[in-house]
N, C-alpha and C. Protein backbone atom coordinates (compact mmCIF):
# COMPACT_ATOMS: atom_id res chain seq x y z
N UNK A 1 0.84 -1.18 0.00
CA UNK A 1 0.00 0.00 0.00
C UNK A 1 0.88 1.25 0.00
N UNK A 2 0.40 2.22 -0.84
CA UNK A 2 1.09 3.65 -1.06
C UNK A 2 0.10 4.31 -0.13
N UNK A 3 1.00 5.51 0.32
CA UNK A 3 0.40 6.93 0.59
C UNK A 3 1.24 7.78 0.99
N UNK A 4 0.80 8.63 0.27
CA UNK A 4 1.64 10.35 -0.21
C UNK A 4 1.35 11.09 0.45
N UNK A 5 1.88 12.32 1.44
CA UNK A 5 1.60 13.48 1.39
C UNK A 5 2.16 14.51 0.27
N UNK A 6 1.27 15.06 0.44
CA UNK A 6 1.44 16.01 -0.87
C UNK A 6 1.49 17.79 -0.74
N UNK A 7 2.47 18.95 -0.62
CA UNK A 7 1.64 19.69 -0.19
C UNK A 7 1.33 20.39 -1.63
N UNK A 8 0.17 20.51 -1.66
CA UNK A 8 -0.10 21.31 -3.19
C UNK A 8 -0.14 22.70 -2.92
N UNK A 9 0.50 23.23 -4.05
CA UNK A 9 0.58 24.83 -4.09
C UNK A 9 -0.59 25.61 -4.56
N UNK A 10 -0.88 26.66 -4.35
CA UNK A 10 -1.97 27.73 -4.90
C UNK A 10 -1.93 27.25 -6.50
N UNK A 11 -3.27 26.80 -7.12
CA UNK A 11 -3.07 27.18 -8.68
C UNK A 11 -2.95 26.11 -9.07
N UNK A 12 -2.90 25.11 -8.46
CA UNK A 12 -2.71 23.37 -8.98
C UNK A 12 -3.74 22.87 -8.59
N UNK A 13 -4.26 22.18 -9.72
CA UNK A 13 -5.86 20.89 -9.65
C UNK A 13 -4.95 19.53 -9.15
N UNK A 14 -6.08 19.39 -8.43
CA UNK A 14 -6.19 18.07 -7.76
C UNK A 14 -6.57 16.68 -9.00
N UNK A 15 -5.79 16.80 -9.90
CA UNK A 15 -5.86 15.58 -10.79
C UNK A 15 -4.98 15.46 -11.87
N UNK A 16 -4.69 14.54 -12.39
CA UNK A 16 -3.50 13.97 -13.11
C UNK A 16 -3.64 14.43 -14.50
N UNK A 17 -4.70 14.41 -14.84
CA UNK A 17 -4.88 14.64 -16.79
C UNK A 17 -5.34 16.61 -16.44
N UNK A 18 -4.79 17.14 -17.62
CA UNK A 18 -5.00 18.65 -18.13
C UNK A 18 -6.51 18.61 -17.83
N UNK A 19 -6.62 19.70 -17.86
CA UNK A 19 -8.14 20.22 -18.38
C UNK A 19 -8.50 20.23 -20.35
N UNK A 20 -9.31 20.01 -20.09
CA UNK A 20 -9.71 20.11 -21.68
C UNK A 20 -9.83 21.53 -22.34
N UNK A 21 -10.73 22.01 -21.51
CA UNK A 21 -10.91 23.77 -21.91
C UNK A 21 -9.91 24.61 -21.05
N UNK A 22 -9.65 25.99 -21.88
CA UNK A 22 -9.15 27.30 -21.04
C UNK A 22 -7.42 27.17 -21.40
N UNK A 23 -7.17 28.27 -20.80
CA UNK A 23 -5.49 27.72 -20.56
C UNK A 23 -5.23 26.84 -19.60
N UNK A 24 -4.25 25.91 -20.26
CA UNK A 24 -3.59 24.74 -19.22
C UNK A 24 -3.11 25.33 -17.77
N UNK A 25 -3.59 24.79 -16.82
CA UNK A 25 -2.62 25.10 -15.51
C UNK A 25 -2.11 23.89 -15.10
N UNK A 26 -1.07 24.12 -13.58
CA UNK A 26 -0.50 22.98 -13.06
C UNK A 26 -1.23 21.87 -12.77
N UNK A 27 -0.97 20.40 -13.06
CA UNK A 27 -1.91 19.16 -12.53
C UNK A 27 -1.11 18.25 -11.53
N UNK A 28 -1.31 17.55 -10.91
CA UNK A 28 -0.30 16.40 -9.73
C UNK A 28 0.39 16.15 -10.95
N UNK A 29 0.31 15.47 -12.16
CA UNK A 29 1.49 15.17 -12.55
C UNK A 29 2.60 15.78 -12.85
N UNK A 30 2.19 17.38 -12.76
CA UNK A 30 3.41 18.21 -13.01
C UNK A 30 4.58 17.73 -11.57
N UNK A 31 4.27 17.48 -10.10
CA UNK A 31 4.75 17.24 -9.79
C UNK A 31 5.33 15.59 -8.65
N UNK A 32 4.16 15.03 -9.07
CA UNK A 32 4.14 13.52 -8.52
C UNK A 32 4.47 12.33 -10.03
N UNK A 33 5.50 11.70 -9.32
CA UNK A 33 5.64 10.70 -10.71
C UNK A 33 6.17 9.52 -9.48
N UNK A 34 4.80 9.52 -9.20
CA UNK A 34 4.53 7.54 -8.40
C UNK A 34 3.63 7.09 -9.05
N UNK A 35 3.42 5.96 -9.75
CA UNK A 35 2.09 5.41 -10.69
C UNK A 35 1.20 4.85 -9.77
N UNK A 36 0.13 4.83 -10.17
CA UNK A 36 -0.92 4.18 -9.17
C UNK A 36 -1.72 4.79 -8.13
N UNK A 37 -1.24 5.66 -7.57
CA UNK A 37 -1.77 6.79 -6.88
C UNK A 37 -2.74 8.03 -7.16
N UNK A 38 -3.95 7.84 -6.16
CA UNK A 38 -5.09 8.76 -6.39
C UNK A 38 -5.16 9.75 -5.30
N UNK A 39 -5.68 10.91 -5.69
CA UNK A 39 -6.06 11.80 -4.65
C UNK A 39 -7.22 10.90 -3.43
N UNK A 40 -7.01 11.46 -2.12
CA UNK A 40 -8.23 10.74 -1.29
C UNK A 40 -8.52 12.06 -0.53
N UNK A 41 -9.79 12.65 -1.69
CA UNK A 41 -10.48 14.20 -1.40
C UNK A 41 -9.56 14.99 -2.23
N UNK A 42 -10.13 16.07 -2.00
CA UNK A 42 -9.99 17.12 -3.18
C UNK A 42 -9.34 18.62 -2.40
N UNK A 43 -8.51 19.36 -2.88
CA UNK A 43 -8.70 20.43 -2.58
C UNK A 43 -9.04 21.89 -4.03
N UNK A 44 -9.99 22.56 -3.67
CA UNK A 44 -10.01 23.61 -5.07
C UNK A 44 -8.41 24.02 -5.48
N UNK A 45 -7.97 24.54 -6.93
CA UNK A 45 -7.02 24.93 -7.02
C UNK A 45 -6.80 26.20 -6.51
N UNK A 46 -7.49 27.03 -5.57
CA UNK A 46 -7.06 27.99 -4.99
C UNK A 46 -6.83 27.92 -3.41
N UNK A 47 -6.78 26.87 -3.03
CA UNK A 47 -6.44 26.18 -1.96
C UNK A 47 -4.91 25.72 -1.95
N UNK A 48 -4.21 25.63 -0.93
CA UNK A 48 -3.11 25.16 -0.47
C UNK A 48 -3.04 23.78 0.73
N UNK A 49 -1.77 23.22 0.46
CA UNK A 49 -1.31 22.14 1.88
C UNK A 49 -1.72 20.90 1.15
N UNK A 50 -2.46 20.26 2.77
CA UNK A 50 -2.08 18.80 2.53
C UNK A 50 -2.89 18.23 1.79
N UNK A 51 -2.66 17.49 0.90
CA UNK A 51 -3.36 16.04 0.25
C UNK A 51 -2.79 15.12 0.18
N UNK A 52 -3.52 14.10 0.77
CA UNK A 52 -3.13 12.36 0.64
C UNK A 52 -3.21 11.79 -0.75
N UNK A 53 -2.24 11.34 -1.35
CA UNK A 53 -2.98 9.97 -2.07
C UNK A 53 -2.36 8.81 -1.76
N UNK A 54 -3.40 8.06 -2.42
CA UNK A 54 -2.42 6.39 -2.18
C UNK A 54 -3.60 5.49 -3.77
N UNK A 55 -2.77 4.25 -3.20
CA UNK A 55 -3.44 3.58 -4.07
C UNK A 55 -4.57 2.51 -3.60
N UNK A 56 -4.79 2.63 -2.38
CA UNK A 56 -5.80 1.87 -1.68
C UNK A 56 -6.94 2.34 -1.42
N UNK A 57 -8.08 1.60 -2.07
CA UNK A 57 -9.40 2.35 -2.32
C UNK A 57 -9.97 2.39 -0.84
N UNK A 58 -9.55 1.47 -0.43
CA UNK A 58 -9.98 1.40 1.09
C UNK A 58 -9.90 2.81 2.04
N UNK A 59 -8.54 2.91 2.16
CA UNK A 59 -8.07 3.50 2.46
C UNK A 59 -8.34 5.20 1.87
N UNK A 60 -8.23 5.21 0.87
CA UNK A 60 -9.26 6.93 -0.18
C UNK A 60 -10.33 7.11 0.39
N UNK A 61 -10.88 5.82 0.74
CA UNK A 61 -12.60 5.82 0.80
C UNK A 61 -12.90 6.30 2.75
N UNK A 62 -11.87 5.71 3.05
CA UNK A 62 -11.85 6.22 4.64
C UNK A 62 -11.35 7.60 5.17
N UNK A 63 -10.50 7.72 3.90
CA UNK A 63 -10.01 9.31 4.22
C UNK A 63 -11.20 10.70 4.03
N UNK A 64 -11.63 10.33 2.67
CA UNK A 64 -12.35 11.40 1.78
C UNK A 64 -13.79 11.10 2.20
N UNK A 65 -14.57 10.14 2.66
CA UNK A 65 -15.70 10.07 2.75
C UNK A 65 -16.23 10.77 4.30
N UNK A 66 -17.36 11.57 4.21
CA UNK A 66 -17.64 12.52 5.13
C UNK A 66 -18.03 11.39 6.31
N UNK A 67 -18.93 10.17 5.67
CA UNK A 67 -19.54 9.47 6.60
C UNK A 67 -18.89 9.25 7.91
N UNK A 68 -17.03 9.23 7.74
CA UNK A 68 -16.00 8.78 8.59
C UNK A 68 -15.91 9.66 9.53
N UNK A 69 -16.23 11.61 8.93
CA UNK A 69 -15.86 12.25 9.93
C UNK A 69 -14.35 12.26 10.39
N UNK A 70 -13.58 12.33 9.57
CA UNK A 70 -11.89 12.44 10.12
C UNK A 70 -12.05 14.02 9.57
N UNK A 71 -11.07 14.16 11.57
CA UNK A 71 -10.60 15.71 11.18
C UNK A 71 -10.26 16.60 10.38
N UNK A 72 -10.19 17.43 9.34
CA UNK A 72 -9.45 17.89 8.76
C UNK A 72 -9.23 19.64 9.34
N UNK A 73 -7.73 19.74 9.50
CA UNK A 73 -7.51 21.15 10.15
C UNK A 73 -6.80 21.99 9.19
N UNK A 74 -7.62 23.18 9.35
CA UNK A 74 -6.91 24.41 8.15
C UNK A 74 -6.65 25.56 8.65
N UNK A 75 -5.63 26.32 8.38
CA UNK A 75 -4.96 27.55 8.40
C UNK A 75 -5.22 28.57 7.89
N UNK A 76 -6.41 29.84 8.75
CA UNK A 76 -7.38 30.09 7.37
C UNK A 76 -7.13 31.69 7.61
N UNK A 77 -6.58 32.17 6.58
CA UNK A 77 -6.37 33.46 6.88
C UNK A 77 -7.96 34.44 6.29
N UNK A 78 -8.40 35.16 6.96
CA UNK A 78 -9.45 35.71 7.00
C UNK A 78 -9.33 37.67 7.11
N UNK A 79 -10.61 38.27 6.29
CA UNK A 79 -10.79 39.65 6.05
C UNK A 79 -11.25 40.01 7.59
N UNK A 80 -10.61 40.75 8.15
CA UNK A 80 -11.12 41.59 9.43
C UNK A 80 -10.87 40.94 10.78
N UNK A 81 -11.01 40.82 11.80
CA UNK A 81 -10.73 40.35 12.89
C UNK A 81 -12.08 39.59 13.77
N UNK A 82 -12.40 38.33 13.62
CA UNK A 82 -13.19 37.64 14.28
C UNK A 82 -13.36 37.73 15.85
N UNK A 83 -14.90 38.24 16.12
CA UNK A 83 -15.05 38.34 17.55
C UNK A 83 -15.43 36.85 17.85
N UNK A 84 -15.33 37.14 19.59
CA UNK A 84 -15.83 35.49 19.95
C UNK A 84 -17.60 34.85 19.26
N UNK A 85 -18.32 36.10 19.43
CA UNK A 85 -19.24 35.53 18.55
C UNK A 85 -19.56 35.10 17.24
N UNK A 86 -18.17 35.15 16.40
CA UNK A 86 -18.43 34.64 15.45
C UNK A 86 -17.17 33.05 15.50
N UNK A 87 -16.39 33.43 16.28
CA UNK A 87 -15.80 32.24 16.66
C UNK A 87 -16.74 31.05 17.15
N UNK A 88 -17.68 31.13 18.03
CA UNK A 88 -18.84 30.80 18.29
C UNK A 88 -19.57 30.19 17.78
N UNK A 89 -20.28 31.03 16.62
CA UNK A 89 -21.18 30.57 15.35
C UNK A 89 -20.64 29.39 14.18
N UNK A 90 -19.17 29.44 14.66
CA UNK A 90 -18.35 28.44 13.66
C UNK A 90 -18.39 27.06 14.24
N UNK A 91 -17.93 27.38 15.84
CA UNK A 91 -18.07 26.00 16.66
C UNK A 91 -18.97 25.51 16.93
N UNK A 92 -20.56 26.27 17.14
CA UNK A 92 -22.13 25.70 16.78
C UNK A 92 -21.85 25.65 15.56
N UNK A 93 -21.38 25.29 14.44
CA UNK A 93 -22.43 25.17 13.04
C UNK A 93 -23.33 26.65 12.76
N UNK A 94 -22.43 26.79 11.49
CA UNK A 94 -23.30 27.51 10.57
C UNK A 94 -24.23 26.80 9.56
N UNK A 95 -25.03 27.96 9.27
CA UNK A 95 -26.34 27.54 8.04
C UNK A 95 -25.99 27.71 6.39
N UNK A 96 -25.58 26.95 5.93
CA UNK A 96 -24.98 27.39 4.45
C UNK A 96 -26.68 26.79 3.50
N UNK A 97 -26.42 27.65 2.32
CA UNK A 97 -27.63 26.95 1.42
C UNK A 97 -27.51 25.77 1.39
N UNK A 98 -26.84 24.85 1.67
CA UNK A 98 -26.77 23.72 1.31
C UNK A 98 -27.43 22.81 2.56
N UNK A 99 -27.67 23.65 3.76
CA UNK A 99 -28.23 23.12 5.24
C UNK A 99 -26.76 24.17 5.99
N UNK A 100 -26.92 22.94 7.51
CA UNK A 100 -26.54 23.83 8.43
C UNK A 100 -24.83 22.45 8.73
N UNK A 101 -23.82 23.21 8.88
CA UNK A 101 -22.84 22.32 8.52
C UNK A 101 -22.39 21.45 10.41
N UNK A 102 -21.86 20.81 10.32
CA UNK A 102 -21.64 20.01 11.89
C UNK A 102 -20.69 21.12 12.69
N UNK A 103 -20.72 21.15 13.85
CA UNK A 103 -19.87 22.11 15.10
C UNK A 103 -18.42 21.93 14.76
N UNK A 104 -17.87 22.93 14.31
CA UNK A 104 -15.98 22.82 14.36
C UNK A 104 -15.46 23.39 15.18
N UNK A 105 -14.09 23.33 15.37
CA UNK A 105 -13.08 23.64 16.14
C UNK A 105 -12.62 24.87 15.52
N UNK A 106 -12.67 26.48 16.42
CA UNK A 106 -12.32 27.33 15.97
C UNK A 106 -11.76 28.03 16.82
N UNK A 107 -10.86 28.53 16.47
CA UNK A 107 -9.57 29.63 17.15
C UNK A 107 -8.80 30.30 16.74
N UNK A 108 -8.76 31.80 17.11
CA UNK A 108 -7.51 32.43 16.60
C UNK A 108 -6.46 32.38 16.73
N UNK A 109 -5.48 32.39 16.24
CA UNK A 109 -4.21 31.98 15.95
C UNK A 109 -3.33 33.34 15.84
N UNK A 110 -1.56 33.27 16.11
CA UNK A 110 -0.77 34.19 15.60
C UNK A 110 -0.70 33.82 13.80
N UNK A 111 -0.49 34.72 13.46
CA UNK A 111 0.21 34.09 11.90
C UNK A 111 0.96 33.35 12.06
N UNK A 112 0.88 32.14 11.31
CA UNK A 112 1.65 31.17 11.08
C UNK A 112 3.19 30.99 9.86
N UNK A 113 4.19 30.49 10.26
CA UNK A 113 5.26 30.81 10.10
C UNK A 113 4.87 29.58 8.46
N UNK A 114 4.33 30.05 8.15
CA UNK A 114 4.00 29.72 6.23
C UNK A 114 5.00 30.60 5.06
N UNK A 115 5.27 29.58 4.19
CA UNK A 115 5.71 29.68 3.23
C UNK A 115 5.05 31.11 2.48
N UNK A 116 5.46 31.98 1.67
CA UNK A 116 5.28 32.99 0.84
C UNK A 116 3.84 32.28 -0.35
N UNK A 117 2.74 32.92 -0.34
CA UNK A 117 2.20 32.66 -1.79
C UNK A 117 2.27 33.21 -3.05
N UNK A 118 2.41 32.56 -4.18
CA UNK A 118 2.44 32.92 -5.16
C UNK A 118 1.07 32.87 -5.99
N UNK A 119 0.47 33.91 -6.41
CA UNK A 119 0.24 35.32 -5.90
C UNK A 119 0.14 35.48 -4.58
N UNK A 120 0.86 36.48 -4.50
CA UNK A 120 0.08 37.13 -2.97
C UNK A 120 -1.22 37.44 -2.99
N UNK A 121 -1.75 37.31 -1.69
CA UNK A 121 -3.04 38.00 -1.16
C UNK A 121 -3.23 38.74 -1.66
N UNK A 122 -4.55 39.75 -2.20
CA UNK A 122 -4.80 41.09 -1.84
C UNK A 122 -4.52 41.66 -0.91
N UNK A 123 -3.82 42.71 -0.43
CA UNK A 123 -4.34 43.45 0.85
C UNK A 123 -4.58 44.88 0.73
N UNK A 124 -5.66 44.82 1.49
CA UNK A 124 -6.45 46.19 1.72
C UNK A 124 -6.00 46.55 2.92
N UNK A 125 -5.13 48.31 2.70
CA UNK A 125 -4.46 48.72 4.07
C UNK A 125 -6.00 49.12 5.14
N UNK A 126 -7.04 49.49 4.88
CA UNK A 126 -8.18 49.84 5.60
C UNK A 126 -8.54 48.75 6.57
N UNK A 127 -8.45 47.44 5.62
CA UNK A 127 -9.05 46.16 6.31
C UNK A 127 -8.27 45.37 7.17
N UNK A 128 -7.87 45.16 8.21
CA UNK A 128 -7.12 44.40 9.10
C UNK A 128 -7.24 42.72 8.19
N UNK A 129 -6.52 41.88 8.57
CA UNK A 129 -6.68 40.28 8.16
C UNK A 129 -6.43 39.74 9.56
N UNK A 130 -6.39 38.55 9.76
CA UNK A 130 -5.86 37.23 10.99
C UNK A 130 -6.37 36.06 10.32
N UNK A 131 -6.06 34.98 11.30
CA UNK A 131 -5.62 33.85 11.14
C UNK A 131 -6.30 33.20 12.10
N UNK A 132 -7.10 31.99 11.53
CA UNK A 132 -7.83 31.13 12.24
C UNK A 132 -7.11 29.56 11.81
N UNK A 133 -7.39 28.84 12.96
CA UNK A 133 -7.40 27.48 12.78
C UNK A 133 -8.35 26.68 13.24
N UNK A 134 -9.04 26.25 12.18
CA UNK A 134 -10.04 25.80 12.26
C UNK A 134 -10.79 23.98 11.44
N UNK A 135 -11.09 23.20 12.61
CA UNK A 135 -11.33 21.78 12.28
C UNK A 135 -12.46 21.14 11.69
N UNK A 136 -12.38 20.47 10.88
CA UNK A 136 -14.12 20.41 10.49
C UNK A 136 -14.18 18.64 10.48
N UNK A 137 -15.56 18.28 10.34
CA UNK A 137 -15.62 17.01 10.07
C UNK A 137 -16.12 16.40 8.89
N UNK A 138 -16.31 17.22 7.93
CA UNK A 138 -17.19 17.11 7.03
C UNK A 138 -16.68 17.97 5.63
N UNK A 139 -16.70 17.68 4.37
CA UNK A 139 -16.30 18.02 3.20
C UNK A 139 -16.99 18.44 2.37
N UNK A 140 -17.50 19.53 2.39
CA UNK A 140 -18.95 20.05 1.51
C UNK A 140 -18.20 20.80 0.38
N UNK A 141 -18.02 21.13 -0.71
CA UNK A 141 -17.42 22.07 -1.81
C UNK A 141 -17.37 23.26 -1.30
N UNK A 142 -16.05 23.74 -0.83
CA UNK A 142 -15.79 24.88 -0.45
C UNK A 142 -16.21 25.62 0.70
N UNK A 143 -16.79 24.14 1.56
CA UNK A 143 -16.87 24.41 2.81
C UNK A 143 -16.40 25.16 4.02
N UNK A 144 -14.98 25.69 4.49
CA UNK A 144 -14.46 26.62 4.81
C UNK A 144 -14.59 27.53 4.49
N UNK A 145 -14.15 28.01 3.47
CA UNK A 145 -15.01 29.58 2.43
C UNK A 145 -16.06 30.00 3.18
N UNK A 146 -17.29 29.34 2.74
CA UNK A 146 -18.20 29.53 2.82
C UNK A 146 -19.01 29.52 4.05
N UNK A 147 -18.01 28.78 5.12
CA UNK A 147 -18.21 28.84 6.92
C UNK A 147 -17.95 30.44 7.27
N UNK A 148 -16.22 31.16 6.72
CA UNK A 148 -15.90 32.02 7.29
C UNK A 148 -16.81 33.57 6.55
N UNK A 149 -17.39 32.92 5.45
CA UNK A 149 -18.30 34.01 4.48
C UNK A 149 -19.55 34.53 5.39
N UNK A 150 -19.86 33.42 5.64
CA UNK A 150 -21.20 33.38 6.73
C UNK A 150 -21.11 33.95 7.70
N UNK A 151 -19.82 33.95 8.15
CA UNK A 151 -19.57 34.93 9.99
C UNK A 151 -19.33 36.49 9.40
N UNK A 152 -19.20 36.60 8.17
CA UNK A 152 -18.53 37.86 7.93
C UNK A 152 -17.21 38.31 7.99
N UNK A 153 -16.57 37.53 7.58
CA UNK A 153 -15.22 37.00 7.38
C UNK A 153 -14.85 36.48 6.33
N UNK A 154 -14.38 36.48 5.11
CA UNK A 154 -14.32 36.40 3.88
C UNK A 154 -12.76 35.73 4.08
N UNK A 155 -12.67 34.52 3.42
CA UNK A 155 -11.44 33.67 3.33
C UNK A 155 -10.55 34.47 2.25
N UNK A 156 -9.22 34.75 2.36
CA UNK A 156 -8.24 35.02 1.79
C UNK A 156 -7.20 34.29 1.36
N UNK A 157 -6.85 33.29 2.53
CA UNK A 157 -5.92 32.31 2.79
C UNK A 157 -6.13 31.16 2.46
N UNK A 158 -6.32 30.21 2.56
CA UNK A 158 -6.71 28.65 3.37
C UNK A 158 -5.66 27.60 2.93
N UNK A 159 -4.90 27.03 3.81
CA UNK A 159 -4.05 25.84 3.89
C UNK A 159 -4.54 25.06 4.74
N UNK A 160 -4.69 23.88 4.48
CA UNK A 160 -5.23 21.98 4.84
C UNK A 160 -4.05 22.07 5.54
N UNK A 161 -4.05 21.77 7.05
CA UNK A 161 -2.16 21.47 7.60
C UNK A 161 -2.59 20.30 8.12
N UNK A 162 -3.81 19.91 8.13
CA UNK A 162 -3.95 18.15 8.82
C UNK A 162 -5.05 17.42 8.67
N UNK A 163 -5.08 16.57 8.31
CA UNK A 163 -6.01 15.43 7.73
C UNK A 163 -5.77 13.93 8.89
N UNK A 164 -6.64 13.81 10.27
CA UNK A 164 -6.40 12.77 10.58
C UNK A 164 -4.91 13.49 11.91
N UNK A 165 -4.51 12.61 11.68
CA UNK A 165 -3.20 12.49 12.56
C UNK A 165 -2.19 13.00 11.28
N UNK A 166 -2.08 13.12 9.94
CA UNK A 166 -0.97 13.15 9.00
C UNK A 166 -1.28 14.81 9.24
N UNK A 167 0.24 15.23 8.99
CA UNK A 167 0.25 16.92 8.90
C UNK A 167 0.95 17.02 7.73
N UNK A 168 1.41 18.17 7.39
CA UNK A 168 2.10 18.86 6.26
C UNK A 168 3.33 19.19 7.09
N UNK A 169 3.97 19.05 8.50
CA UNK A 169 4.72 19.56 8.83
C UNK A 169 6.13 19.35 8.31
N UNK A 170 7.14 20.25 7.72
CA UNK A 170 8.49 19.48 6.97
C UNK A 170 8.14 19.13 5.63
N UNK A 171 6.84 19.10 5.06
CA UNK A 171 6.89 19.02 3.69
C UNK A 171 6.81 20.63 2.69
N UNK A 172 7.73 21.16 2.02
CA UNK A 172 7.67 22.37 1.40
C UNK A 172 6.35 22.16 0.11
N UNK A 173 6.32 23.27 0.21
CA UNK A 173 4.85 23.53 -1.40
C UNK A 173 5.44 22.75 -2.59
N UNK A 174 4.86 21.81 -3.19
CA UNK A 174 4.94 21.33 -4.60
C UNK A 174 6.23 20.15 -4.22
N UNK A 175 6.07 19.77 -2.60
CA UNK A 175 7.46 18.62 -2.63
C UNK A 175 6.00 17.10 -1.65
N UNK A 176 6.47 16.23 -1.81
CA UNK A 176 5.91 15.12 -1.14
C UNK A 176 6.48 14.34 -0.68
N UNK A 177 5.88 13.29 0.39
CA UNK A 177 7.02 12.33 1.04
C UNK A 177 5.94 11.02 1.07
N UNK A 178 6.64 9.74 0.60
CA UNK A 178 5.85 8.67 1.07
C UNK A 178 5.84 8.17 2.88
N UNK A 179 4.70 8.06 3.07
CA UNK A 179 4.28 7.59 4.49
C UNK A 179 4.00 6.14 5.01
């Protein structure tokens, strides 16, 4: 049995073949060349950090499937400065159109000693930013986003630093290590 950490960089899809339409961007194969190996879950290409793959469906299916409920913790840099009541509203569950999402783990954080992005952020000198870390149990499309959208907090940032017990710690952007 394989499994990869992976940390993917801003701007890279979570899959092996090009896109068909648009201009080409980065895919895992630009930088993974282990055969056999699948993503287990997804991150958008404007997302950063960790992704697993391996080649055990078992194992994909226990990672990526919500039913399991494994942790996943992210590094979420956010527009303005979160009061406890919206820290709050994150750890009850928010209401997204899609329903109301399960209770996470939320806290402010110092900035985290992260790698540079390419692009940088926007920043607006008017608007303060910070840094949350925050746990979820559940994988809805753009679920984080759309948690910190809801408090009034608009995601800027977001890096995956842990999935489970596996972290990203010691792995640089666009490098991987077998586990």
């Amino acid at each position: 049995m394989a499994l990869i950490a992976f940390n993917k960089p801003f701007g890279v899809l979570c899959q092996f073949s090009p896109e068909r339409t648009g201009p080409p961007r980065p895919t895992l194969a630009d930088f993974i060349d282990f055969p056999g190996v699948y993503p287990a879950g997804r991150l958008d290409h404007d997302s950063e950090g960790l992704l697993l793959l391996t080649d055990d469906g078992h194992l994909q299916s226990r990672i990526a499937d919500p039913r399991h409920k494994l942790p996943k913790t992210y590094l979420v840099q956010v527009e303005g400065e979160p009061d406890e009541a919206a820290l709050q509203a994150l750890c009850k569950g928010v209401t997204l159109k899609d329903g109301p999402t399960l209770p996470a783990r939320a806290e402010r954080i110092d900035d985290p000693a992260l790698w540079p992005r390419d692009p940088p952020i926007r920043v607006r000198k008017s608007i303060p930013d910070s840094w949350l870390r925050l746990t979820i149990r559940e994988g809805r499309n753009r679920q984080v986003r759309r948690m910190t959208a809801a408090v009034g907090h608009p995601t800027l940032r977001l890096v995956r630093w842990q999935i489970g017990d596996w972290t990203l710690d010691g792995i640089a952007p666009g490098e991987w290590r077998a586990l």
